[in-house]
Protein backbone atom coordinates (compact mmCIF):
# COMPACT_ATOMS: atom_id res chain seq x y z
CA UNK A 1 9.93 2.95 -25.10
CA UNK A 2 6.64 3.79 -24.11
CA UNK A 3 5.27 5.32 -20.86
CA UNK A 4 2.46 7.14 -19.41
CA UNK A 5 3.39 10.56 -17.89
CA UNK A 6 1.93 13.82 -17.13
CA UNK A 7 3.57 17.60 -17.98
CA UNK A 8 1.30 19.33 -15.73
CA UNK A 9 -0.77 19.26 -13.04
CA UNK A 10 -4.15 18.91 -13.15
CA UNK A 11 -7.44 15.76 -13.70
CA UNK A 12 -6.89 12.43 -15.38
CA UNK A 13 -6.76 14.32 -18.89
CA UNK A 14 -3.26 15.75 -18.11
CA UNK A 15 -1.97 11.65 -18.41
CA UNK A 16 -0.56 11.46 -22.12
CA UNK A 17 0.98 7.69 -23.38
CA UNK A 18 4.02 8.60 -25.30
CA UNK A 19 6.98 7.77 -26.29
CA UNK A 20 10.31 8.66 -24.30
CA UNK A 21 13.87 7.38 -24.15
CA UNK A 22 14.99 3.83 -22.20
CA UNK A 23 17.22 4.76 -19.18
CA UNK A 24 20.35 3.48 -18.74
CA UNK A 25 21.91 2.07 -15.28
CA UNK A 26 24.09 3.81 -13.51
CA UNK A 27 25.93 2.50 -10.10
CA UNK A 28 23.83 0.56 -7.73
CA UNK A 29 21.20 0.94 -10.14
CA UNK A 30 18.78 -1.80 -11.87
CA UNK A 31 16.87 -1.83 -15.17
CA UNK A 32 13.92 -3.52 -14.85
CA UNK A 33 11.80 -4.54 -17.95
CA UNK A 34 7.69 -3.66 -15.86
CA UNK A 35 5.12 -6.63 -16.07
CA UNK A 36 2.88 -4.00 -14.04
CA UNK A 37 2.11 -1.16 -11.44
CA UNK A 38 -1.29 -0.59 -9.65
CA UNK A 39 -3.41 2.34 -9.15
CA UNK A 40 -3.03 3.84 -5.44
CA UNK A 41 -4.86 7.19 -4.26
CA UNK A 42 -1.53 9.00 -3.87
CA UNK A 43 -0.70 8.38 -7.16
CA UNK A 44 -4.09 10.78 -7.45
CA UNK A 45 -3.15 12.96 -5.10
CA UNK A 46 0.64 13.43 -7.02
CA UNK A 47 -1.12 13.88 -10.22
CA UNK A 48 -3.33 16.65 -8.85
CA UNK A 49 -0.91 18.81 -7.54
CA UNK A 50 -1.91 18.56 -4.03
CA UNK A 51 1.22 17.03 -2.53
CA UNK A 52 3.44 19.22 -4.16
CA UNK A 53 5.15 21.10 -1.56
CA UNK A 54 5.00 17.53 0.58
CA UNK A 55 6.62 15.44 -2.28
CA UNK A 56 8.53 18.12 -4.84
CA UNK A 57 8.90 16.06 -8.06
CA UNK A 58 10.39 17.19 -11.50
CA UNK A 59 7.64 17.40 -14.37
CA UNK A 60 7.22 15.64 -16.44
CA UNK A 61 6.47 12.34 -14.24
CA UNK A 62 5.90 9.13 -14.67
CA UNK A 63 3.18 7.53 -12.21
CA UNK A 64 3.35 3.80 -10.62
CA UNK A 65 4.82 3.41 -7.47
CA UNK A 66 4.65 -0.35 -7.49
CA UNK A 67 6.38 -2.24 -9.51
CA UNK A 68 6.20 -5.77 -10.63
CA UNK A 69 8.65 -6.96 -13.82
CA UNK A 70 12.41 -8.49 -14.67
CA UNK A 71 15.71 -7.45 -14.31
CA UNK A 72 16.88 -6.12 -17.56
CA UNK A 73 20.14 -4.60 -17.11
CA UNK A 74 22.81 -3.42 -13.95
CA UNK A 75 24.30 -1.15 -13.15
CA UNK A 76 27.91 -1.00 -11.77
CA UNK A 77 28.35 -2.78 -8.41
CA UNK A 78 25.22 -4.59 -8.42
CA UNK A 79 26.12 -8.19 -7.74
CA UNK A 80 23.35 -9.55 -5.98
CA UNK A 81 21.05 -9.62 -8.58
CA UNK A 82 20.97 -11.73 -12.84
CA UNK A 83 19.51 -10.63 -15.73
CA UNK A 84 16.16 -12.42 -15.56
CA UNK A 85 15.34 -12.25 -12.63
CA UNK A 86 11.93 -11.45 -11.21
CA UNK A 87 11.57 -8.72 -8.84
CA UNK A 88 8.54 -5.91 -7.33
CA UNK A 89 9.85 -3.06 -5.49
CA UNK A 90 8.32 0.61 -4.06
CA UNK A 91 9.58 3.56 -6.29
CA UNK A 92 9.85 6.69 -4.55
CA UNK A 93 7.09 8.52 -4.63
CA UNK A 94 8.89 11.85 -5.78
CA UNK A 95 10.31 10.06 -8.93
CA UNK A 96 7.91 6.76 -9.33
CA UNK A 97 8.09 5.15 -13.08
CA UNK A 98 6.36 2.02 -12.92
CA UNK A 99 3.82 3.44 -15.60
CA UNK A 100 6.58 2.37 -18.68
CA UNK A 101 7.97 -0.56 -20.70
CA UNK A 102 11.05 0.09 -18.51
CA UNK A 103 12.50 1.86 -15.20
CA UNK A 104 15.03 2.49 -13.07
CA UNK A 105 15.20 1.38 -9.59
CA UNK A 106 17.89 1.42 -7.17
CA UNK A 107 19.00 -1.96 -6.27
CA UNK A 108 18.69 -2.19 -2.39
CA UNK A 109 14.72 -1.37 -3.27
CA UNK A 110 14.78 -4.69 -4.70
CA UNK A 111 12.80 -7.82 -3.34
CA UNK A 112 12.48 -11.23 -5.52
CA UNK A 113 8.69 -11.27 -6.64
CA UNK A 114 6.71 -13.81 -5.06
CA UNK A 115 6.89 -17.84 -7.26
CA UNK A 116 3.27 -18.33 -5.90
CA UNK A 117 1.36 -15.53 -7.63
CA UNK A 118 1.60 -14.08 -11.51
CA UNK A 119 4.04 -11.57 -11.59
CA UNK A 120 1.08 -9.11 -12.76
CA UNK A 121 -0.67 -9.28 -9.87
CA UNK A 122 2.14 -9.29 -7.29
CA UNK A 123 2.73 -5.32 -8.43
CA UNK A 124 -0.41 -5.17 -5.78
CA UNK A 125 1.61 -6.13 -3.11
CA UNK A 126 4.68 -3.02 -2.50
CA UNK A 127 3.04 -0.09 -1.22
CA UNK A 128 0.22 -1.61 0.21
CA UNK A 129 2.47 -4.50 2.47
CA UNK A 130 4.63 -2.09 2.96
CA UNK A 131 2.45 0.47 4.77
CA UNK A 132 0.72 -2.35 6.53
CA UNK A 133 3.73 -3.99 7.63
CA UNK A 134 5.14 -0.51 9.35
CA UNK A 135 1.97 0.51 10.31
CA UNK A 136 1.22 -3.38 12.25
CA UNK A 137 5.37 -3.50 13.39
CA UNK A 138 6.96 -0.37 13.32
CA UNK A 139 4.03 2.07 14.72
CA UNK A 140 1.73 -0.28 16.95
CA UNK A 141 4.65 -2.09 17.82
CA UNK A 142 2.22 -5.13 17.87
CA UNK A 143 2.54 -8.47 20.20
CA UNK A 144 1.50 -11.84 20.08
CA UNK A 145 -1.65 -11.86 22.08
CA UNK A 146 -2.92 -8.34 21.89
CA UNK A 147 -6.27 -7.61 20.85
CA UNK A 148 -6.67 -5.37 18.14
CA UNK A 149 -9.02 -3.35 15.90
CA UNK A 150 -8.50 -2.97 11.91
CA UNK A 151 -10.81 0.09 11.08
CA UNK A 152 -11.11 -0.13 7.20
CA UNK A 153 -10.13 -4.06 6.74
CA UNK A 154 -11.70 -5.10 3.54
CA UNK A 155 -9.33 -2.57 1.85
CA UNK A 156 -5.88 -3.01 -0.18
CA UNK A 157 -3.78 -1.95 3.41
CA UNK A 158 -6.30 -3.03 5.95
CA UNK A 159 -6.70 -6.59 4.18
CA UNK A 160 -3.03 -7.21 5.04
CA UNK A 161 -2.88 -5.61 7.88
CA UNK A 162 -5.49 -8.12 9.27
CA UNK A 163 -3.15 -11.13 7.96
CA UNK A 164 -0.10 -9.70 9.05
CA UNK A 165 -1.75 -9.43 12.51
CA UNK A 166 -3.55 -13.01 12.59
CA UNK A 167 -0.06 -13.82 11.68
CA UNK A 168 1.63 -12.41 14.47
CA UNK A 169 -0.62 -14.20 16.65
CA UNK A 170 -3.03 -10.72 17.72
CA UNK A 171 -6.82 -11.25 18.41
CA UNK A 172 -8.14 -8.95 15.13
CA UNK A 173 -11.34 -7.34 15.23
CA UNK A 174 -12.27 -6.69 11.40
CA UNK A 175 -14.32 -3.38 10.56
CA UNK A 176 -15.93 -2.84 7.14
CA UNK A 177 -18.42 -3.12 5.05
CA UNK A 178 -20.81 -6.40 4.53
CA UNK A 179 -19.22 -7.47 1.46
CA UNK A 180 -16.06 -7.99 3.01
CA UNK A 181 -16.90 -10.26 5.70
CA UNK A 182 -16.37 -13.36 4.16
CA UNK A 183 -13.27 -12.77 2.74
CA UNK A 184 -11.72 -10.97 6.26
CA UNK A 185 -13.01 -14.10 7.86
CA UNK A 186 -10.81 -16.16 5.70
CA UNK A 187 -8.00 -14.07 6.56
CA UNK A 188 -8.53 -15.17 9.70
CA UNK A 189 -10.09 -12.45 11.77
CA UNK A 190 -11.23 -13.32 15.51
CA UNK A 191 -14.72 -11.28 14.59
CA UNK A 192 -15.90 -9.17 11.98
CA UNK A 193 -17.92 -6.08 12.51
CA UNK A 194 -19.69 -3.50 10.45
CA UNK A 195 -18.85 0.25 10.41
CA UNK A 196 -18.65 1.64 13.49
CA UNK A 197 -21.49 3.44 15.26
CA UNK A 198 -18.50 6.35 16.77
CA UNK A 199 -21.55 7.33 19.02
CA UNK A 200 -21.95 3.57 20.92
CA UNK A 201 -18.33 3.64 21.54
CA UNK A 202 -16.24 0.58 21.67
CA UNK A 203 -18.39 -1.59 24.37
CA UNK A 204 -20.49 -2.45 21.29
CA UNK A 205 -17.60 -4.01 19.16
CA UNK A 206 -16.13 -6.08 22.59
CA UNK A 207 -13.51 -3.30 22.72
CA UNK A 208 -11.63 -1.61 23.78
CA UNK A 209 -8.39 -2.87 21.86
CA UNK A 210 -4.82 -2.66 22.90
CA UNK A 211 -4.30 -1.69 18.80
CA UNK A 212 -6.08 0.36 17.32
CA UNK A 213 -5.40 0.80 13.09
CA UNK A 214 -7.60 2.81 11.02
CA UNK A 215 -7.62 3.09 7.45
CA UNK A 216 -10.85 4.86 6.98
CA UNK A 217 -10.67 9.05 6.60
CA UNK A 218 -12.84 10.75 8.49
CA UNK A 219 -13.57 13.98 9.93
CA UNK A 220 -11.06 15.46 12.58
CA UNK A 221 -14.00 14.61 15.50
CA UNK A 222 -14.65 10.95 14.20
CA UNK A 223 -10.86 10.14 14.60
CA UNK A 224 -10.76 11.56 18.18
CA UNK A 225 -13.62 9.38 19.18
CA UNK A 226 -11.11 6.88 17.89
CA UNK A 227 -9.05 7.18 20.73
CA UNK A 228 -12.12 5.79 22.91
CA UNK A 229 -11.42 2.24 21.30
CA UNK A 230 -7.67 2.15 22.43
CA UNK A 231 -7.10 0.85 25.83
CA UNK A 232 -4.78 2.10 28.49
CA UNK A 233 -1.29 1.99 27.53
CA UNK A 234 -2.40 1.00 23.93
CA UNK A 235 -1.64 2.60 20.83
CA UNK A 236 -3.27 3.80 17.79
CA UNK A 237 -1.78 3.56 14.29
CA UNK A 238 -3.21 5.15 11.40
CA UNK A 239 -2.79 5.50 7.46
CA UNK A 240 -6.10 8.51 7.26
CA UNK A 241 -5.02 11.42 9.51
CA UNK A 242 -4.05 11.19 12.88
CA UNK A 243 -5.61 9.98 16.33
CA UNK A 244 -5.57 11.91 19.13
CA UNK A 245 -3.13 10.49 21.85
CA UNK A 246 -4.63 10.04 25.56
CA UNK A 247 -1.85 11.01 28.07
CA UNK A 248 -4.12 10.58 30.79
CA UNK A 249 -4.40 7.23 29.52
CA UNK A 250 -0.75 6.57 28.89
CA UNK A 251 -2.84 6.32 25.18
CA UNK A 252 -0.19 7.56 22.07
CA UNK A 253 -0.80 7.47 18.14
CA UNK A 254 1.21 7.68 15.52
CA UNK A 255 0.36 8.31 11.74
CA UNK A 256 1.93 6.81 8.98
CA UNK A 257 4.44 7.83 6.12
CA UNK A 258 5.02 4.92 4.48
CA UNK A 259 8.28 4.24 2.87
CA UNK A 260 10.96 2.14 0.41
CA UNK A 261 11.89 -1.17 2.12
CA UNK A 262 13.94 -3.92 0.14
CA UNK A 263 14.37 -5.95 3.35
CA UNK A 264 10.81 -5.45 4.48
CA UNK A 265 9.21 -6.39 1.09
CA UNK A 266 11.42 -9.56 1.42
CA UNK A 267 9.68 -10.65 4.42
CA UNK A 268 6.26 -9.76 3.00
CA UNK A 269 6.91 -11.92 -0.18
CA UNK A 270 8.23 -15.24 1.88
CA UNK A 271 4.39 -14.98 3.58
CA UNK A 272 2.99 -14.50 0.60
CA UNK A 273 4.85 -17.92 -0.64
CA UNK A 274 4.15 -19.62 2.44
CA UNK A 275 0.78 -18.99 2.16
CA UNK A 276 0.50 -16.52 4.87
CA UNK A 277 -0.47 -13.37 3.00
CA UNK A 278 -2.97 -13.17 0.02
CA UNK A 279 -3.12 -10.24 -2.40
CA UNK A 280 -6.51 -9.67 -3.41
CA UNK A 281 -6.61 -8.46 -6.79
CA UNK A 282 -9.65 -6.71 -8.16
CA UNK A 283 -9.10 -5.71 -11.68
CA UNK A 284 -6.39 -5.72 -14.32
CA UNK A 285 -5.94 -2.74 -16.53
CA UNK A 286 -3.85 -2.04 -19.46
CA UNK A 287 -1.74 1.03 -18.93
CA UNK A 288 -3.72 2.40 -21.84
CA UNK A 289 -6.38 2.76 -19.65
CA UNK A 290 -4.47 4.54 -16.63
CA UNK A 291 -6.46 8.17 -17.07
CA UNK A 292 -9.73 6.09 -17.15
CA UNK A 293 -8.63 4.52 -14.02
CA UNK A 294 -7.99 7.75 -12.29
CA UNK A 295 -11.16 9.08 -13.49
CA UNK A 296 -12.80 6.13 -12.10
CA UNK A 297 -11.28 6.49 -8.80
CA UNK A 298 -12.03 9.92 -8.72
CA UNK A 299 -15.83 8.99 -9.15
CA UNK A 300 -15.35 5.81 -6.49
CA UNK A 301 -15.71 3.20 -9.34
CA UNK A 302 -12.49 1.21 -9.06
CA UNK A 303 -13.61 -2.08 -7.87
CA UNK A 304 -10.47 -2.37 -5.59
CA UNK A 305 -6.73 -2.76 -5.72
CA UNK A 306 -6.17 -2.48 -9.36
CA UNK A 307 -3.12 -3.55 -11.27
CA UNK A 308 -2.04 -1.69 -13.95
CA UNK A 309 -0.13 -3.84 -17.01
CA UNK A 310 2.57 -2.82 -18.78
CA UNK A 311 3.01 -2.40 -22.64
């Protein structure tokens, strides 16, 4: 079969297309034939080297964490799942795969892929829901009512963060740039705001915000003026380095590691068919084309979440 991988470290010239051998199940394991993966910056940050010591992997990799395709094969004691059957999972980030005609995933990673969308574009939806859904349930803890703030909404996490949030019934302050607002309106946000002016503090966005959830990296003193837009007893979550708790304040913060979540992905895909989650899909690449898309999101020219089709 064929698969992007890289046998060093290094820039987007390290990724080679070649050919390698089709795994074979073991227990608990499924085969699954990949529709598609989709460019995320970690997958950047793997490739470069600089998460080595953080996330040890064995060279030579195969990149795509997300993955979108059909079940092509099990493993002993899988029983849950037919060949056929469409499914999108998060690979682990120290062995990924999605990158090839074929991987291996372990079965409780599993979710059924979405009937609503092409199975293409729902390889946009793993990671990303994933990290927004324990960011929004698992971190902030969030409640029907509270008000919160989405720093970094028009992107692939922060978009579904905001829907996830209108969802739960929160009051969602959407932060980003003007091309966004349209679209974060749709998604339901109570207002949407431009970047934030750190210096006017959070008077000038109707805050402060019992939730605070940034997705926007910024310098160590930008992120503790952060903690200004979090109310007493609130809580910031972030995906960008961490916020500063506020003891004083009864403030706290907590930074995110997102991980692997069949059960989790589940729930994301039944709001995504009931129409209470949309993936927002900028650009569809062949996996031909994956060092040209980490070149391009090296140079900030990726459009936005980018799926990445198989062979």
């Amino acid at each position: 079969m064929k698969a992007i991988r890289f046998h060093e470290f290094g820039g987007h010239e390290v990724l080679r297309y070649e050919d390698v051998e089709r795994p074979v199940p073991g227990p608990g394991q499924v085969l699954v034939k990949v529709a598609a993966t989709s460019f995320n910056p970690v997958d950047d940050h793997i490739r470069a080297g600089v998460l080595a010591q953080m996330i040890p992997i064995a060279l030579p990799y195969v990149p795509g964490i997300d993955l979108a395709g059909t079940v092509a094969d099990l493993g002993a004691d899988v029983t849950d799942l037919e060949i056929g059957d469409r499914v999108v999972a998060m690979l682990p980030l120290d062995s990924a795969g999605g990158a090839a005609e074929y991987v291996l995933v372990a079965a409780e990673s599993l979710a059924p892929a979405p009937t609503s969308t092409d199975l293409v574009d729902a390889a946009a939806l793993p990671l990303t829901g994933l990290a927004a859904w324990q960011a929004v349930f698992e971190l902030a803890e969030l409640k029907p009512g509270q008000t919160v703030l989405v720093n970094g909404a028009g992107g692939a996490v922060g978009s579904l963060v905001v829907q996830l949030a209108v969802d739960a019934g929160a009051h969602v302050t959407a932060v980003d740039v003007p091309e966004h607002a349209d679209r974060l309106r749709g998604y339901g946000a109570n207002q949407v705001v431009g970047p934030l002016a750190l210096t006017e503090g959070p008077a000038a966005v109707s805050g402060p915000f019992q939730v605070v959830v940034n997705h926007v990296r910024v310098s160590p003193e930008e992120l503790a003026q952060l903690t200004n837009y979090v109310a007493d007893g609130g809580v910031a979550a972030s995906t960008a380095g961490p916020i500063p708790d506020d003891a004083a304040r009864g403030v706290r913060s907590a930074s995110l590691w997102v991980r692997s979540d069949g059960a989790q992905l589940a729930e994301l895909v039944a709001k995504v068919d009931a129409g209470k989650l949309q993936l927002h899909v900028a650009d569809r690449r062949p996996v031909t084309d994956m060092a040209a898309v980490h070149e391009d999101a090296a140079a900030g020219r990726l459009p936005g979440k980018t799926v990445i089709v198989a062979p």
